[in-house]
Each structure stands twice: as C-alpha cells, then as structure tokens.
N, C-alpha and C. Protein backbone atom coordinates (compact mmCIF):
# COMPACT_ATOMS: atom_id res chain seq x y z
N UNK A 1 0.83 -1.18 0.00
CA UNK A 1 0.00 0.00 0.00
C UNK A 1 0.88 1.25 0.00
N UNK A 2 0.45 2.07 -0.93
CA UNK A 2 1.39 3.50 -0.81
C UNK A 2 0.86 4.22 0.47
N UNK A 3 1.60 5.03 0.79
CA UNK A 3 1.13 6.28 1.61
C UNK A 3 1.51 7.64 0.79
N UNK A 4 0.29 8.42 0.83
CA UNK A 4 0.42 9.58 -0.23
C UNK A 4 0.31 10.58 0.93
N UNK A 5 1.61 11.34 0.51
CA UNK A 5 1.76 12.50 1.61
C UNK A 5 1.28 13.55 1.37
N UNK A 6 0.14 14.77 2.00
CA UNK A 6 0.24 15.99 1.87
C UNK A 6 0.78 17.05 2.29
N UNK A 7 1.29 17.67 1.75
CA UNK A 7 2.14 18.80 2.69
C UNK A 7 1.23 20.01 2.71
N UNK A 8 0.56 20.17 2.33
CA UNK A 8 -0.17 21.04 2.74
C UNK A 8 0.31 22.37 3.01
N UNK A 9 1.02 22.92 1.87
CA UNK A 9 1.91 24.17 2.52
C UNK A 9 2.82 24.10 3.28
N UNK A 10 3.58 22.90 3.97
CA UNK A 10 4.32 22.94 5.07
C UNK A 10 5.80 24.03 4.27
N UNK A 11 6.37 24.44 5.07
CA UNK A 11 7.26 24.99 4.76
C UNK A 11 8.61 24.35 5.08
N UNK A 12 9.75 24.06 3.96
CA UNK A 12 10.84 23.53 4.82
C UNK A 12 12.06 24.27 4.33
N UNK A 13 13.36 23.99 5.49
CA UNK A 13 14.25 24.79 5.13
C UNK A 13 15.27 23.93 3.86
N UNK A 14 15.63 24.52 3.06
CA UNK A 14 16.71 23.62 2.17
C UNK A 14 17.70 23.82 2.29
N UNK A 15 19.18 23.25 2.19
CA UNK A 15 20.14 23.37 2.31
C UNK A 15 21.24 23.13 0.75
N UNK A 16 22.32 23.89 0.14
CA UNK A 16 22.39 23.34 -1.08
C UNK A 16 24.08 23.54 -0.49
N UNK A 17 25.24 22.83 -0.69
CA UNK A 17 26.62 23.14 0.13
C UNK A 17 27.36 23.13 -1.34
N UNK A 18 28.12 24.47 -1.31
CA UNK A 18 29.69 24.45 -2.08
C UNK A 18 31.09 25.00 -1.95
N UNK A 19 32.02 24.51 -2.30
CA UNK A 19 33.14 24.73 -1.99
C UNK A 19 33.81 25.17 -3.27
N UNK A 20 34.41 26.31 -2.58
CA UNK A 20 35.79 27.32 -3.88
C UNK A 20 36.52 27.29 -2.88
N UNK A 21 37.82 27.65 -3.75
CA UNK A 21 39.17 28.26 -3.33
C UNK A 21 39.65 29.41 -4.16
N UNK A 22 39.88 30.33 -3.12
CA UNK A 22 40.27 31.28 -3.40
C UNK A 22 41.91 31.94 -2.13
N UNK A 23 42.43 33.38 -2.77
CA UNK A 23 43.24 33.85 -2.21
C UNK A 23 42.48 35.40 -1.94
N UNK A 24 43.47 35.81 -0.61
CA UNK A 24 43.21 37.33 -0.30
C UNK A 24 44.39 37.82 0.81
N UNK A 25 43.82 38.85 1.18
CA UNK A 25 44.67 39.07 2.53
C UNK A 25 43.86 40.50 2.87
N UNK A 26 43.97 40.34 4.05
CA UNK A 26 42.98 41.31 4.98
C UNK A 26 43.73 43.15 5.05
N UNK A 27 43.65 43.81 4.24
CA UNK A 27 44.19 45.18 4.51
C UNK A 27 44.24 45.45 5.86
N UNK A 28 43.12 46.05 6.49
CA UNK A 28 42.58 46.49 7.75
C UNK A 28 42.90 45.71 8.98
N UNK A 29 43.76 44.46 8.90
CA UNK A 29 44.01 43.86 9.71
C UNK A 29 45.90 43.69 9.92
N UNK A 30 45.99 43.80 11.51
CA UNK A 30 47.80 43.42 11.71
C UNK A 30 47.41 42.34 12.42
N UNK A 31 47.80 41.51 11.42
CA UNK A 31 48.49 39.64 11.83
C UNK A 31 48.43 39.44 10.97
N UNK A 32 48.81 37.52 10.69
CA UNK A 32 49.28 36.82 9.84
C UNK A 32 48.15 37.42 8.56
N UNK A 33 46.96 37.40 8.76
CA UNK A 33 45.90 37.64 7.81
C UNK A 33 46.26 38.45 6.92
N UNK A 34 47.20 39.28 7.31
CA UNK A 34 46.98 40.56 6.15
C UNK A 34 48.17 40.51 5.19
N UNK A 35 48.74 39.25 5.20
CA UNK A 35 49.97 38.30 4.42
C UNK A 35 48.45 37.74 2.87
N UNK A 36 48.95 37.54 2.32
CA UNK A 36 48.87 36.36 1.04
C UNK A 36 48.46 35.39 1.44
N UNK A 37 47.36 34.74 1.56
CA UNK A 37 46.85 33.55 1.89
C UNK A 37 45.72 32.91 0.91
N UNK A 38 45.12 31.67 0.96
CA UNK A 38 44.24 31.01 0.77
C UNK A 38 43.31 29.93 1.27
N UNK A 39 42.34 29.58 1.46
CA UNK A 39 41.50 29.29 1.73
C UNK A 39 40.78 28.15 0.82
N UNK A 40 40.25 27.11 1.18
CA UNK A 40 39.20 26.25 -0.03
C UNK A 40 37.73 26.82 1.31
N UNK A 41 37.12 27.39 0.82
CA UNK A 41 35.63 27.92 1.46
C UNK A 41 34.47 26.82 1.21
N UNK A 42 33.66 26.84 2.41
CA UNK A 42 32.63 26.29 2.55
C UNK A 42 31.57 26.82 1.94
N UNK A 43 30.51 26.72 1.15
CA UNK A 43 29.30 28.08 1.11
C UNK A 43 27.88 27.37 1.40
N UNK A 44 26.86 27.53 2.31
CA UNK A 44 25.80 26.92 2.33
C UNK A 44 24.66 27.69 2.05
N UNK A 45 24.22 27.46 1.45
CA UNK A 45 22.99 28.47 1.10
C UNK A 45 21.49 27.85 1.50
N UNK A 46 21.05 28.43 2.34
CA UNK A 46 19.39 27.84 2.68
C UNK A 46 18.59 28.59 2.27
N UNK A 47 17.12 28.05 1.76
CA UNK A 47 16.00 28.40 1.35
C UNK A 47 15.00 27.77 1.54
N UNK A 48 14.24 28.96 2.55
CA UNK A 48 12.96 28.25 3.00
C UNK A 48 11.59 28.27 1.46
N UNK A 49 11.14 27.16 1.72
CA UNK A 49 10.15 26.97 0.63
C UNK A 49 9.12 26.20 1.14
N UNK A 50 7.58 26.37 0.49
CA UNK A 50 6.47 25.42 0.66
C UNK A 50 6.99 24.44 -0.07
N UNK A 51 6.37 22.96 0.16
CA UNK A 51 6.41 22.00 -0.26
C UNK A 51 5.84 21.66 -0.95
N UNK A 52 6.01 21.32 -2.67
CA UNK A 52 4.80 21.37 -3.53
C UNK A 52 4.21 19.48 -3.29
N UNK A 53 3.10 19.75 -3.38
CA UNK A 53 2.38 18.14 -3.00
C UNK A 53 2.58 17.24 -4.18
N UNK A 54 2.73 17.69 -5.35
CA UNK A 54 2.49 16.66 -7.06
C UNK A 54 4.17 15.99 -6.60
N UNK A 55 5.13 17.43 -6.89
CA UNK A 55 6.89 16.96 -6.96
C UNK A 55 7.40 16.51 -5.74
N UNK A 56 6.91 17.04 -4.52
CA UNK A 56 7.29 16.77 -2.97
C UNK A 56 8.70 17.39 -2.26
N UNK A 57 8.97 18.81 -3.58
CA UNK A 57 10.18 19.61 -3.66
C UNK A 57 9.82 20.84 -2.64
N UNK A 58 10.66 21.20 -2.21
CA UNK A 58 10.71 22.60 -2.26
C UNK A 58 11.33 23.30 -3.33
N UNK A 59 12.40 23.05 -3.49
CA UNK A 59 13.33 23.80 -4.73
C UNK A 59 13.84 22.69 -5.72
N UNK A 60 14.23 22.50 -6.49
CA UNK A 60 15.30 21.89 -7.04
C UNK A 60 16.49 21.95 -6.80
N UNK A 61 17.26 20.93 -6.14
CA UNK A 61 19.21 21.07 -6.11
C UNK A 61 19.53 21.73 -6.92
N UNK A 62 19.12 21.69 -8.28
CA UNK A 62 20.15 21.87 -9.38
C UNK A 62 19.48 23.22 -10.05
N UNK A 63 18.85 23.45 -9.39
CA UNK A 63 18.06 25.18 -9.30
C UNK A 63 19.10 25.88 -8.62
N UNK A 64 19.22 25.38 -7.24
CA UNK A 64 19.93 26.36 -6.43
C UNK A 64 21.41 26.27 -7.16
N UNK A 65 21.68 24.89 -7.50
CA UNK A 65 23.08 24.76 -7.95
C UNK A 65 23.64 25.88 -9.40
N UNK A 66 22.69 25.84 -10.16
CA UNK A 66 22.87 26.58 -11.42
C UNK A 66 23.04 28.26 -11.16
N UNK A 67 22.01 28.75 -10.35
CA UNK A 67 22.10 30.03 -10.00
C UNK A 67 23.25 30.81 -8.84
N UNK A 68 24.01 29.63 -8.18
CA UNK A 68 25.12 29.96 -6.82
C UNK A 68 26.42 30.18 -8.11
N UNK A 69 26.19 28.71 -8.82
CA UNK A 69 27.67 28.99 -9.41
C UNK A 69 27.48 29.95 -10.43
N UNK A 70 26.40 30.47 -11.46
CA UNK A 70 26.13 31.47 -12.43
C UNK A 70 27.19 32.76 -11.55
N UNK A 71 26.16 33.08 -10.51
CA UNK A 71 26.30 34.17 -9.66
C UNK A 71 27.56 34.33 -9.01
N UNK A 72 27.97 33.29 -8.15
CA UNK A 72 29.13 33.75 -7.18
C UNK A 72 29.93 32.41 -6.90
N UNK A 73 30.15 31.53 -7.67
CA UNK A 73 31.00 30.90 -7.95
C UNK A 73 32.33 30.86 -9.04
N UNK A 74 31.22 31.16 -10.26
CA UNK A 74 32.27 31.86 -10.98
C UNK A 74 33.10 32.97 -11.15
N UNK A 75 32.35 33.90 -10.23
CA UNK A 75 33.49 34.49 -9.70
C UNK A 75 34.69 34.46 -8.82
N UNK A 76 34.01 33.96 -7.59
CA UNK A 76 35.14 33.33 -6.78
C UNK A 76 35.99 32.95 -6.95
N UNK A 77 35.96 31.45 -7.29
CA UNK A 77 36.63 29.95 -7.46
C UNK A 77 37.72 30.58 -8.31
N UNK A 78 38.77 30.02 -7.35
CA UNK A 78 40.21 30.41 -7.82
C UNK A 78 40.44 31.84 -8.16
N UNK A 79 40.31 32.57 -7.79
CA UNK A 79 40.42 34.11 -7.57
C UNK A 79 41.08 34.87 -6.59
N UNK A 80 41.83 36.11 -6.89
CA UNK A 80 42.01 37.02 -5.36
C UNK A 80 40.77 37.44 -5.34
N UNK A 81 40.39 38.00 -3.98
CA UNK A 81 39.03 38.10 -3.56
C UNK A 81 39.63 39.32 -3.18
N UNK A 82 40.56 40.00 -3.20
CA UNK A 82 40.92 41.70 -3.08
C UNK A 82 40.28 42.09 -3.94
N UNK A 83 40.53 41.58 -6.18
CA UNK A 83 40.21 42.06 -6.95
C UNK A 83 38.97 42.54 -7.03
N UNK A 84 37.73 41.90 -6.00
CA UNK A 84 36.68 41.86 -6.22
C UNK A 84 35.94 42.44 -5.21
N UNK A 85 36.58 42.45 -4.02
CA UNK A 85 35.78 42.73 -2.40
C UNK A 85 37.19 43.51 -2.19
N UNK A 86 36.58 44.63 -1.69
CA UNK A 86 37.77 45.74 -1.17
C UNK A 86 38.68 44.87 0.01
N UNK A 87 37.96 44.43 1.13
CA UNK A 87 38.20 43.91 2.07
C UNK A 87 37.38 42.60 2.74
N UNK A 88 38.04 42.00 2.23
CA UNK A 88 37.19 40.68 2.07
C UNK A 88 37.46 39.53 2.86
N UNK A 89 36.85 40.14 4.46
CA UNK A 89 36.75 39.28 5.54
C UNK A 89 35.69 38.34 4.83
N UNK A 90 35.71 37.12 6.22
CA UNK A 90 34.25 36.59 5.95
C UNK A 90 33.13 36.89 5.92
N UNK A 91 32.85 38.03 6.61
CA UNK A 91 32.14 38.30 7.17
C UNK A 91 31.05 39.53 5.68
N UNK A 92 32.00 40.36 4.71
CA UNK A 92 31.87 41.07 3.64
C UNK A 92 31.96 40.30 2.12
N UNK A 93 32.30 39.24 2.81
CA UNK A 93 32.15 38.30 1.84
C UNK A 93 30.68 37.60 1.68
N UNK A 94 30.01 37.22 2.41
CA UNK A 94 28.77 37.12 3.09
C UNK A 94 27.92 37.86 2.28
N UNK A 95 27.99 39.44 2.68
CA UNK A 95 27.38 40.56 2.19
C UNK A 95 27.18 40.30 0.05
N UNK A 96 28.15 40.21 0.02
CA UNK A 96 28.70 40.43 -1.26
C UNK A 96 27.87 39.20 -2.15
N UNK A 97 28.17 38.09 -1.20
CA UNK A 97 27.09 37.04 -1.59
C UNK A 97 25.66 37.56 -1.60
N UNK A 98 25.40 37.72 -0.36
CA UNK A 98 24.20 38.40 -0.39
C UNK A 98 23.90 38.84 -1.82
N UNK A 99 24.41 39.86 -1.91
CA UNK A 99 23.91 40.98 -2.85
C UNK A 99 23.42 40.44 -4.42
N UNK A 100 24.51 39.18 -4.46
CA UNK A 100 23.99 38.43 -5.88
C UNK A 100 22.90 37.11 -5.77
N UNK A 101 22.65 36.97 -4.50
CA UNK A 101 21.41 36.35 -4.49
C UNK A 101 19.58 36.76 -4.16
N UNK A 102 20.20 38.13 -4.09
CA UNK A 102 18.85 38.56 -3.18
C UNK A 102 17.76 38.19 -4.16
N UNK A 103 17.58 38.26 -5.13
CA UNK A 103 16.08 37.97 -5.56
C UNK A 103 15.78 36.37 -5.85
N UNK A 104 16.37 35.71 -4.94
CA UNK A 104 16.02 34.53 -4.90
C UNK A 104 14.95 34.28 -3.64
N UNK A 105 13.55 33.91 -4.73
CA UNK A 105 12.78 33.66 -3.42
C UNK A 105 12.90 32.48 -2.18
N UNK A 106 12.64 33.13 -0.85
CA UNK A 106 13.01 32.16 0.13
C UNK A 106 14.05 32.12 0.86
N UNK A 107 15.29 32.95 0.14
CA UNK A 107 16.25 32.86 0.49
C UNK A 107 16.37 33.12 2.22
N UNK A 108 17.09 32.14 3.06
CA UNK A 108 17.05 32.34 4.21
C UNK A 108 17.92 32.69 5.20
N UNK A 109 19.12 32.01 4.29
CA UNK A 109 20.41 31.56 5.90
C UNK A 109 21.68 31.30 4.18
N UNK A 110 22.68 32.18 4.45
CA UNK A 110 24.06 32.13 3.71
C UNK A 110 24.97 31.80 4.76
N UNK A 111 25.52 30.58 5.02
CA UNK A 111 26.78 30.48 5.99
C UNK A 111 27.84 30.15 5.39
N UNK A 112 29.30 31.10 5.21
CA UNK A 112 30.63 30.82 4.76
C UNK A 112 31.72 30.40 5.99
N UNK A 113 32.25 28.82 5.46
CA UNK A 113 33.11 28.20 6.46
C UNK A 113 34.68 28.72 5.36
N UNK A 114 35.45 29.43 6.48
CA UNK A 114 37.14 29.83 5.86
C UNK A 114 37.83 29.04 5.98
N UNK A 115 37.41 28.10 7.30
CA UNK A 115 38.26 26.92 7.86
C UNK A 115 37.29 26.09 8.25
N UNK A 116 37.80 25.29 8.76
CA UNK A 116 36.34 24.31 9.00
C UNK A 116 36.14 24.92 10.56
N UNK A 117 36.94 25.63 11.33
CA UNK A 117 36.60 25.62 12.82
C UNK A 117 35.99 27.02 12.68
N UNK A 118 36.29 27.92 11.62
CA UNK A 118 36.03 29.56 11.32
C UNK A 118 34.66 29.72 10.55
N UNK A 119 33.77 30.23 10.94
CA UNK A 119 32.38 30.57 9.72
C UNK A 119 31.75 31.68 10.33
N UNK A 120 31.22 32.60 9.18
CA UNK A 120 29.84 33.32 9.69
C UNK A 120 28.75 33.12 9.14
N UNK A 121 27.61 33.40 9.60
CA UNK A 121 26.38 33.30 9.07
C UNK A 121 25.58 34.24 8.84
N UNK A 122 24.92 34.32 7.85
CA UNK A 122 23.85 35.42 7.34
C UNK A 122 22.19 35.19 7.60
N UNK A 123 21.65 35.82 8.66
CA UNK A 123 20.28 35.54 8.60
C UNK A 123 19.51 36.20 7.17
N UNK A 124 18.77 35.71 6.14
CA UNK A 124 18.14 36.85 5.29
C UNK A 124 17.00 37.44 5.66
C-alpha cells in the first residue's frame, strides 16, 4: 500500500553546500591575515520553501546549484578576492554574496566556512 503524503503548505528549510578556493589578505588587519593567503571555502545556502504536493520539492538542487555557481561561484573559485571585495573578511564576503542572491525567493540563511573551525552566518 502507498502512503500519499500531503504537505499542505508545510514549509521547509533547504540546504544546497559548495566549496571554492580562493586567495586574499585582509588590509585592515595586523596579523598573519593581512599576508597572502588562501583558503578552499565552505558556502551553504538555505531556502525556505512550501512544499509542492504533485513533486514533494521545495526547490530543485540543481536550481539552487545553477544560479550559486552562475552568480558567485564563478566568480570566486580560484580568484584574489581583493580584486573583487575591497576587504574581504568573511564576514563582507557574506554581504557580497548576499547581494547576488537577493532575488532569490526564500532565500534564508548564507553560511561561509574559511576553515572548517572559522564561519559566519547570514540571517536573510
């Protein structure tokens, strides 16, 4: 016997994860940071969505996937991140993301890992 689920509008959060590497170094900062460095970055992008009842999706993976790397992957990935972000903590890096995803509906939660023990997070 099947069981046919309704979601009924439920709303859920999605999660879609990618990783670049890139280089920078922190102007505004005295320590090692403000040396030549690199990083392979974490990027998680969440989006809250209703649950459609026919597909049982909220989004498509390969929705979110097509529009992260269009937007801010191909820029990134393998890049100085000076050329592009004046000062490009994690934290403005975030922002910057932001800015090329905002008209994505749903959009909820951007979290960038620098290290695996280092991340910030973006409420949207």
């Amino acid at each position: 016997m099947k069981v046919v689920l309704l979601f009924n509008k439920l709303k859920m959060l999605i999660f879609k994860i990618f990783k670049f590497d890139s280089a920078h170094k922190l102007p505004n900062y005295n320590g090692k940071c403000s040396n030549l460095h690199g990083h392979t970055w974490k990027l998680i992008i969440g989006i809250e969505r209703d649950v459609d009842d026919k597909s049982g999706m909220g989004i498509d993976f390969g929705e979110i996937k097509k529009v992260v790397n269009e937007r801010v992957l191909d820029r990134l990935d393998h890049c100085y991140l000076n050329d592009i972000i004046e000062n490009p903590t994690c934290e403005n890096i975030i922002f910057w993301i932001k800015e090329k995803l905002v008209d994505i509906e749903g959009l909820k939660k951007i979290t960038l890992y620098e290290t695996d023990n280092n991340f910030c997070e973006l409420e949207c």
